[in-house]
PDB file of N, CA and C in Angstrom:
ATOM      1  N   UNK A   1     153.473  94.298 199.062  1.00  0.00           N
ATOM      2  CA  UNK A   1     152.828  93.028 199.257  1.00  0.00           C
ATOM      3  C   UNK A   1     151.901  92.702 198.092  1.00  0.00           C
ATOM      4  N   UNK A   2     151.513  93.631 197.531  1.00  0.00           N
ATOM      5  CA  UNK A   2     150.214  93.377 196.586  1.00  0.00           C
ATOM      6  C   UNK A   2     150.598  93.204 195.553  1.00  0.00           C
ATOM      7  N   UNK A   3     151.873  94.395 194.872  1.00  0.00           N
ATOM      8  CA  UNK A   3     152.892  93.844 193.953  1.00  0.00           C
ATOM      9  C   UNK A   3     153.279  92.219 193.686  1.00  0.00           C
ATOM     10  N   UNK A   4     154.191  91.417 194.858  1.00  0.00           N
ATOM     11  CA  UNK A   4     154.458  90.556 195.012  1.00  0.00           C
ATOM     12  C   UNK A   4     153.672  89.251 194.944  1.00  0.00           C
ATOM     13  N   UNK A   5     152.390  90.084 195.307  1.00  0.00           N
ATOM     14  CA  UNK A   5     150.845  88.480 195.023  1.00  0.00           C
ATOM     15  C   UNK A   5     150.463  88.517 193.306  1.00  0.00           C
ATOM     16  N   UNK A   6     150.653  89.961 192.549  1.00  0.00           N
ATOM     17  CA  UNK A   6     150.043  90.327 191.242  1.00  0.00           C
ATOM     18  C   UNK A   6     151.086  89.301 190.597  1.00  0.00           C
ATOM     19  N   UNK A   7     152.240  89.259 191.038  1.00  0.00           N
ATOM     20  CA  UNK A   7     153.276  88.453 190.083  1.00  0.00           C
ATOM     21  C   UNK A   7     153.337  86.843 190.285  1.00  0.00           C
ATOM     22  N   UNK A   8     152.712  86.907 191.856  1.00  0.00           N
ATOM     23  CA  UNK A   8     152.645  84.985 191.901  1.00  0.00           C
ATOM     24  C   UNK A   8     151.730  84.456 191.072  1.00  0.00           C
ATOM     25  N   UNK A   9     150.271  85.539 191.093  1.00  0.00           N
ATOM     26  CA  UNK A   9     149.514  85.074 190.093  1.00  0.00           C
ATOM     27  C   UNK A   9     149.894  84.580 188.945  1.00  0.00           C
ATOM     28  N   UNK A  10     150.788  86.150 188.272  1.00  0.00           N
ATOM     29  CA  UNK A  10     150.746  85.842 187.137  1.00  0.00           C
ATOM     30  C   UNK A  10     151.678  84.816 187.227  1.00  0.00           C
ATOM     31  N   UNK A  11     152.701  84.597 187.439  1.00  0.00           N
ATOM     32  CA  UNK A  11     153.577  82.858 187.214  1.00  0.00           C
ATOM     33  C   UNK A  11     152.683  81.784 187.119  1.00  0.00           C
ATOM     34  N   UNK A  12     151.828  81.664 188.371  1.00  0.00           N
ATOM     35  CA  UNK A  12     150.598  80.703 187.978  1.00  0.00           C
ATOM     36  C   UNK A  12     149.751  80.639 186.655  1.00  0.00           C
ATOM     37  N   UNK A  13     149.671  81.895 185.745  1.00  0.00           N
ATOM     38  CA  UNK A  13     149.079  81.840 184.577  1.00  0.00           C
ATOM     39  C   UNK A  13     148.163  82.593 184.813  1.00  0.00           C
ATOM     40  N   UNK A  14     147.577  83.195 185.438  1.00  0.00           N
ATOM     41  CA  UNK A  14     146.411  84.335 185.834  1.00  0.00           C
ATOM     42  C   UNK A  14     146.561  85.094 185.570  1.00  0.00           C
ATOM     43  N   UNK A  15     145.751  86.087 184.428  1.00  0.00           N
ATOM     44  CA  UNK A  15     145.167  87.196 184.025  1.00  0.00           C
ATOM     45  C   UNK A  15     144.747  88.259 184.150  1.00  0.00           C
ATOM     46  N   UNK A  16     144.589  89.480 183.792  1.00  0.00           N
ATOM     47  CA  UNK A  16     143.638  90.123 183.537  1.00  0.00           C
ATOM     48  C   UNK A  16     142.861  90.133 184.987  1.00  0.00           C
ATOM     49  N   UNK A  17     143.842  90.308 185.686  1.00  0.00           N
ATOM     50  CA  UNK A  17     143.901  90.542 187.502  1.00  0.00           C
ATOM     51  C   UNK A  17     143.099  92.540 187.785  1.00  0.00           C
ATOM     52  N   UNK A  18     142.186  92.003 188.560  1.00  0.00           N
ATOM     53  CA  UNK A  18     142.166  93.551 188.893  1.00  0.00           C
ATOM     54  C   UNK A  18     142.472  93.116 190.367  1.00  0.00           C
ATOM     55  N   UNK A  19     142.822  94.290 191.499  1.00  0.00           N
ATOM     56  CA  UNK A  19     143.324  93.907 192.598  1.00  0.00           C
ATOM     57  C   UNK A  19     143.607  95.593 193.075  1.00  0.00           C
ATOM     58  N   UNK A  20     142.891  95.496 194.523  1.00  0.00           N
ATOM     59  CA  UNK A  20     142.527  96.823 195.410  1.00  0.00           C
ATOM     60  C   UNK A  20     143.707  96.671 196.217  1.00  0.00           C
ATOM     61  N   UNK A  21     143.982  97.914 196.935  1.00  0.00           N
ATOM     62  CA  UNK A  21     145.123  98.506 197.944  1.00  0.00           C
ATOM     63  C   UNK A  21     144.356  98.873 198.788  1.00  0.00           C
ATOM     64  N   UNK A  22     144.170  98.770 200.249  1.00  0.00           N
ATOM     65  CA  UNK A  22     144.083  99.902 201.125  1.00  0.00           C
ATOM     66  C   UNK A  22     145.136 100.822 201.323  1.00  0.00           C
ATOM     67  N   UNK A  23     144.736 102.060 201.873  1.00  0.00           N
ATOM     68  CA  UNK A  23     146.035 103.071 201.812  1.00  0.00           C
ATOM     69  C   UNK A  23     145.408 103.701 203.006  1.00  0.00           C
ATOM     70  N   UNK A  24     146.617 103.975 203.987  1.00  0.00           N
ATOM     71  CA  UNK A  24     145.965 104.822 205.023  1.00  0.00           C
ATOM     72  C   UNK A  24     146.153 106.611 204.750  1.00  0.00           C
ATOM     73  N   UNK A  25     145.485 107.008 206.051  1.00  0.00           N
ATOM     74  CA  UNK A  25     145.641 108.908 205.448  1.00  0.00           C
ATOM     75  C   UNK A  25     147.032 109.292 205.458  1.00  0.00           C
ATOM     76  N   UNK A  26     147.256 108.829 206.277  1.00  0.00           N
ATOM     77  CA  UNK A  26     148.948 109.030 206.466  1.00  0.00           C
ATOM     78  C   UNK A  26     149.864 108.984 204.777  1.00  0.00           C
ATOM     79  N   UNK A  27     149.390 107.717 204.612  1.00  0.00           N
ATOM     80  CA  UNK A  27     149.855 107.406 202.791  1.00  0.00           C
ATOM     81  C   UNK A  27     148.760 108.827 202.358  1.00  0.00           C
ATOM     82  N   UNK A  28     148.090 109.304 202.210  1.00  0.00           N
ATOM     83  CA  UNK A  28     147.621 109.840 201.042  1.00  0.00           C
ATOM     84  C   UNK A  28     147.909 111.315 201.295  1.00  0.00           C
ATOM     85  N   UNK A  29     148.453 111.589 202.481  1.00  0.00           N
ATOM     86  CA  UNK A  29     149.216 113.314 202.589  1.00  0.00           C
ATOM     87  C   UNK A  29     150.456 113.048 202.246  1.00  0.00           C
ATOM     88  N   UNK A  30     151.207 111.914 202.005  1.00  0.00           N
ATOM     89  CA  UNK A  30     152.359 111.732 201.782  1.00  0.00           C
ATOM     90  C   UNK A  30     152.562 112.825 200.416  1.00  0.00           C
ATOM     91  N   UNK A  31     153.300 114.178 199.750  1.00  0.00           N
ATOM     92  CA  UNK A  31     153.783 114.672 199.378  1.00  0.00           C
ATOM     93  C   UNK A  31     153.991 114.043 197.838  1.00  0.00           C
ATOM     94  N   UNK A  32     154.457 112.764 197.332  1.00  0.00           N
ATOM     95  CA  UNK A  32     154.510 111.868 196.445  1.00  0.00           C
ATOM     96  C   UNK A  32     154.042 110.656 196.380  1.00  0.00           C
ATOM     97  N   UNK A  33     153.026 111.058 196.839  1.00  0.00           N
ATOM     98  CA  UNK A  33     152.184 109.038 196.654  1.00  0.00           C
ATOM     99  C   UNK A  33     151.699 109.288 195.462  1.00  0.00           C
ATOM    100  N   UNK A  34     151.520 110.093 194.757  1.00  0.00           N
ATOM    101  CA  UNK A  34     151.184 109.756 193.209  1.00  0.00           C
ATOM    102  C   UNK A  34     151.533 109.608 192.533  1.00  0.00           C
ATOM    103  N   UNK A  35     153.305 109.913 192.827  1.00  0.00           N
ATOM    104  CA  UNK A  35     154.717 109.710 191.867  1.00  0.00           C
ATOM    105  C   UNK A  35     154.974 108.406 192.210  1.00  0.00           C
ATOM    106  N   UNK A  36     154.898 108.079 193.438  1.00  0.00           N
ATOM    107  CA  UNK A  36     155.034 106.378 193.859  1.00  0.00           C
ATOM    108  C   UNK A  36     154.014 105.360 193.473  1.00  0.00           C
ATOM    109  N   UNK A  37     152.898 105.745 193.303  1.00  0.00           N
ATOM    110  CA  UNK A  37     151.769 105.072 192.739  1.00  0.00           C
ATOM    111  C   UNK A  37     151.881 104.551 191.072  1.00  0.00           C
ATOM    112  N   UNK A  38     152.249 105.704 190.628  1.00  0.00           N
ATOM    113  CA  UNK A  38     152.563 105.910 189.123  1.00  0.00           C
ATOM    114  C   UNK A  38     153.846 105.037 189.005  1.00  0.00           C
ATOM    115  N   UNK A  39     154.574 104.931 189.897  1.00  0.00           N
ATOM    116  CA  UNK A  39     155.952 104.583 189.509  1.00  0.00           C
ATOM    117  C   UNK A  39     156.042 102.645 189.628  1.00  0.00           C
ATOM    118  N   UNK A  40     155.370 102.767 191.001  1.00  0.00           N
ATOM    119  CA  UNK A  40     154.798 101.226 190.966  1.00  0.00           C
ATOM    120  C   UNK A  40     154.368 100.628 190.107  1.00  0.00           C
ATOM    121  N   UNK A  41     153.269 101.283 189.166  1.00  0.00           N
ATOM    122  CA  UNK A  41     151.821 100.806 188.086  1.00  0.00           C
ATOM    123  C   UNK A  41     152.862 100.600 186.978  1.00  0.00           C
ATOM    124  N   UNK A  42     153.521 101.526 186.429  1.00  0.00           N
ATOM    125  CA  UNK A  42     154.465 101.492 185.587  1.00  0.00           C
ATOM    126  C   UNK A  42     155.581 100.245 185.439  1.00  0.00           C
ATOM    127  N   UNK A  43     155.942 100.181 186.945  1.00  0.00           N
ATOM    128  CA  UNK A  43     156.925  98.954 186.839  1.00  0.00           C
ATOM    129  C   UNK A  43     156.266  97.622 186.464  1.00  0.00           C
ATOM    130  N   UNK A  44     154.880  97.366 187.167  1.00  0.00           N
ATOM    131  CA  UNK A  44     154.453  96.508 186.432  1.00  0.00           C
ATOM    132  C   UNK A  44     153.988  96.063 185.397  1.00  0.00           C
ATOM    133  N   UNK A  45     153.675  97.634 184.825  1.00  0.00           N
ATOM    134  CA  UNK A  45     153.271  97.311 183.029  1.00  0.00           C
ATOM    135  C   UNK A  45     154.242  97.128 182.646  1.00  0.00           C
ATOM    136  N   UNK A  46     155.464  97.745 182.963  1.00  0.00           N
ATOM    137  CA  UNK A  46     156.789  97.213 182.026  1.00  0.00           C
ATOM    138  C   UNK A  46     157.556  96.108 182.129  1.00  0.00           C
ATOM    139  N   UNK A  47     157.481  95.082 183.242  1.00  0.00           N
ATOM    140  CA  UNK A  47     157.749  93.848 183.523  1.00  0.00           C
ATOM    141  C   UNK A  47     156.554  92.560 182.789  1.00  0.00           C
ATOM    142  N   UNK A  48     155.056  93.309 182.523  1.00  0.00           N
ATOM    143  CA  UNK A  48     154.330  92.164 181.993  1.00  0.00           C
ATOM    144  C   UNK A  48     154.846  92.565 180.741  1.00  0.00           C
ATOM    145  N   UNK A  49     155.178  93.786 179.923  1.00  0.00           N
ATOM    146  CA  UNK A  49     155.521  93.788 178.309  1.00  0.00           C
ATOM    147  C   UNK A  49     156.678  93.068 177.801  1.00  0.00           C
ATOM    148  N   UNK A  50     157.496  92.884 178.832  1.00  0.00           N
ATOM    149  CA  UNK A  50     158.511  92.114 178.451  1.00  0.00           C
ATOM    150  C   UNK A  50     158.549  90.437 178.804  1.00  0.00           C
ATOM    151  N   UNK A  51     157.178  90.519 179.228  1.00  0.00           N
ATOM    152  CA  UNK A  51     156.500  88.393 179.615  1.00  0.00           C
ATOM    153  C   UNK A  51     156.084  88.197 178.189  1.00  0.00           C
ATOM    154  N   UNK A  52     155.545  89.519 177.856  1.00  0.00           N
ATOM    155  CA  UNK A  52     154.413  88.664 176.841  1.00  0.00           C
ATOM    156  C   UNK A  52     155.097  89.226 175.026  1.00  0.00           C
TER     157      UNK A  52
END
């Protein structure tokens, strides 16, 4: 969901977005939430390098 709002922004022209997650405990014993975290953050740096 938060993904999906970072990118409406940016279509709108908005910047230099910072933008929080809640995560429950359940998410944070998850085994790979830091490979999924990382993997998320990543997709979006590599989708704005190829905007700009």
């Amino acid at each position: 969901m938060a993904c999906k709002q970072i990118s409406e922004w940016e279509q709108m022209g908005l910047t230099q977005l910072s933008v929080s997650v809640n995560m429950s405990m359940i998410q944070f014993q998850q085994k790979q939430i830091v490979h999924t975290i990382e993997r998320i953050i990543s997709g979006l740096y590599q989708r704005n390098r190829k905007r700009f």
